[in-house]
Protein backbone atom coordinates (compact mmCIF):
# COMPACT_ATOMS: atom_id res chain seq x y z
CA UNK A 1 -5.61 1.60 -2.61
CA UNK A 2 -2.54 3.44 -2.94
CA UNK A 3 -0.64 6.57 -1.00
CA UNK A 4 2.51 7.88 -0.69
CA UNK A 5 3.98 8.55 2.74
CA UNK A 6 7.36 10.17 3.04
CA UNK A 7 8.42 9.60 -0.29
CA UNK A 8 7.46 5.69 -0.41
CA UNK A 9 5.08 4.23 -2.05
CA UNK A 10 2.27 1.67 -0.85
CA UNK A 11 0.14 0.15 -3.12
CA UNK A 12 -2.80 -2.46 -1.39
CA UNK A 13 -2.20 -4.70 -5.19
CA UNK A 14 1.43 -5.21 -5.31
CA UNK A 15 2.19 -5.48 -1.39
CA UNK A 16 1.90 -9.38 0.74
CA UNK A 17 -0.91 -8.97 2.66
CA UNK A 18 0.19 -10.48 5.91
CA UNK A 19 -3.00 -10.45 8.18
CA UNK A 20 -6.44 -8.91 8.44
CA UNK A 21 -8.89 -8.03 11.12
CA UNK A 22 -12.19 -6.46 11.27
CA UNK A 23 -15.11 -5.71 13.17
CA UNK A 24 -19.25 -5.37 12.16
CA UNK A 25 -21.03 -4.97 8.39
CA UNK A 26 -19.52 -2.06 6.42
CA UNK A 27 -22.90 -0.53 6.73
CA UNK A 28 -22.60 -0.58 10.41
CA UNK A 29 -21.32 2.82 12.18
CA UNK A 30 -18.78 1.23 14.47
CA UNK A 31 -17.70 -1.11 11.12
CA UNK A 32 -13.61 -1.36 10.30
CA UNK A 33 -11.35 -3.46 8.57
CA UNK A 34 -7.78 -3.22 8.55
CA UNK A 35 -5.43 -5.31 6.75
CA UNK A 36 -1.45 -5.38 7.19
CA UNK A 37 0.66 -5.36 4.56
CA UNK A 38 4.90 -6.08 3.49
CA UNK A 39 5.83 -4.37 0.44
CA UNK A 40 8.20 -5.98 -1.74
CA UNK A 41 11.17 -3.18 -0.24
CA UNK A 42 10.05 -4.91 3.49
CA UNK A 43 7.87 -2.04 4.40
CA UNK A 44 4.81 -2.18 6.64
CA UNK A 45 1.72 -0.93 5.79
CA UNK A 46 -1.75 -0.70 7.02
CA UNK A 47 -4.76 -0.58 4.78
CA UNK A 48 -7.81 0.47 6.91
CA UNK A 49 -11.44 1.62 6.47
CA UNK A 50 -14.41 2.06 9.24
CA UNK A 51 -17.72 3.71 9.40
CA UNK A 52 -18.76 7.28 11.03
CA UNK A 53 -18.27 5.90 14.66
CA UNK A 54 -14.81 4.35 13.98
CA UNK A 55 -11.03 5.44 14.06
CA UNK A 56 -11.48 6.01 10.18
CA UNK A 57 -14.34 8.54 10.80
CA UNK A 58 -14.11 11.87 9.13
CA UNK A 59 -15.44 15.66 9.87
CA UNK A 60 -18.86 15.62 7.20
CA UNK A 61 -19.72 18.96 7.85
CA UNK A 62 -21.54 20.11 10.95
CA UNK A 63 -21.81 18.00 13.82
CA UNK A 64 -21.72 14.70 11.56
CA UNK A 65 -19.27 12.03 10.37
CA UNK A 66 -18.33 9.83 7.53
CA UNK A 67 -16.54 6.84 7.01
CA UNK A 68 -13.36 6.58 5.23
CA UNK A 69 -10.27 4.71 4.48
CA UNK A 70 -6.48 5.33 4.70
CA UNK A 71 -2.98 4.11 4.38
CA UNK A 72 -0.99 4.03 7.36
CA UNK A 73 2.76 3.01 7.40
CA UNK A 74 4.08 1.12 10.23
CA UNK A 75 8.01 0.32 11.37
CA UNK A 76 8.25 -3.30 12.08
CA UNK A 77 8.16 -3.08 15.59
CA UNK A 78 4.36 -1.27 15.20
CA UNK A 79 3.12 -4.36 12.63
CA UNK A 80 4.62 -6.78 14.69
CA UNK A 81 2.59 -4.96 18.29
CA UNK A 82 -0.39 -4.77 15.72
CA UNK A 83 0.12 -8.68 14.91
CA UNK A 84 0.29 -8.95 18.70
CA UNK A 85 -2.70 -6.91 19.29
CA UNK A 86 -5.19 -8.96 16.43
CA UNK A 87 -4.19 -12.32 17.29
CA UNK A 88 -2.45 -12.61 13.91
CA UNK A 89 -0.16 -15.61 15.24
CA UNK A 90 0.28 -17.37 11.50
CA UNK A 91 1.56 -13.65 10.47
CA UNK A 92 3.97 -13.65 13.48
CA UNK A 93 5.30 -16.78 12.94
CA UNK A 94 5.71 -16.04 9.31
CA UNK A 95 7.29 -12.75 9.61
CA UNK A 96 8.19 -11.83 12.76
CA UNK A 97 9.49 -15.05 14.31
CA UNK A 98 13.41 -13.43 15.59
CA UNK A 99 11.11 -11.62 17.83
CA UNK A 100 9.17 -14.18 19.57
CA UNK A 101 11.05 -16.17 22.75
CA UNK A 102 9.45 -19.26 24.19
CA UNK A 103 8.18 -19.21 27.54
């Protein structure tokens, strides 16, 4: 998957993926994945897709929805809160480690 977003480029095949998360069977409504990426200029990036009853839904005409997918890019603070958020603590350690204090 690729998109460009203010000017930059993200591409899903020459990007690190960093972490994943997901929830259901793509054929399920409420189905999404979303994976985090670093591209090789240190950009974040999300790669995401869901089903009709998920973020990723789309107008299908009518009163319906339709799945989709989209790139979304994210500073470093947002992929670090979205590490945070998914449990993604082998990501945060990896990348993201200057930000983490012991307790």
């Amino acid at each position: 998957m690729k998109a460009i977003i203010n000017g930059k480029k993200y591409d899903t095949e020459t990007a690190e993926q960093i972490a994943d998360d997901g929830f259901g069977h793509p054929r399920d409504f409420r189905y999404w994945s979303e994976v985090l990426y670093k591209t090789k200029k240190g950009n974040y990036f999300i790669a995401g897709e869901g089903g009709a009853l998920s973020k990723y839904a789309v107008p299908a005409g009518g009163n319906s929805t339709s799945g989709s997918s989209r790139i979304c890019a994210l500073t470093r603070a947002e992929a670090f809160e979205w590490c945070q958020e998914h449990n993604a603590t082998e990501a945060i350690e990896a990348h993201f480690s200057d930000l983490v204090e012991d307790a």
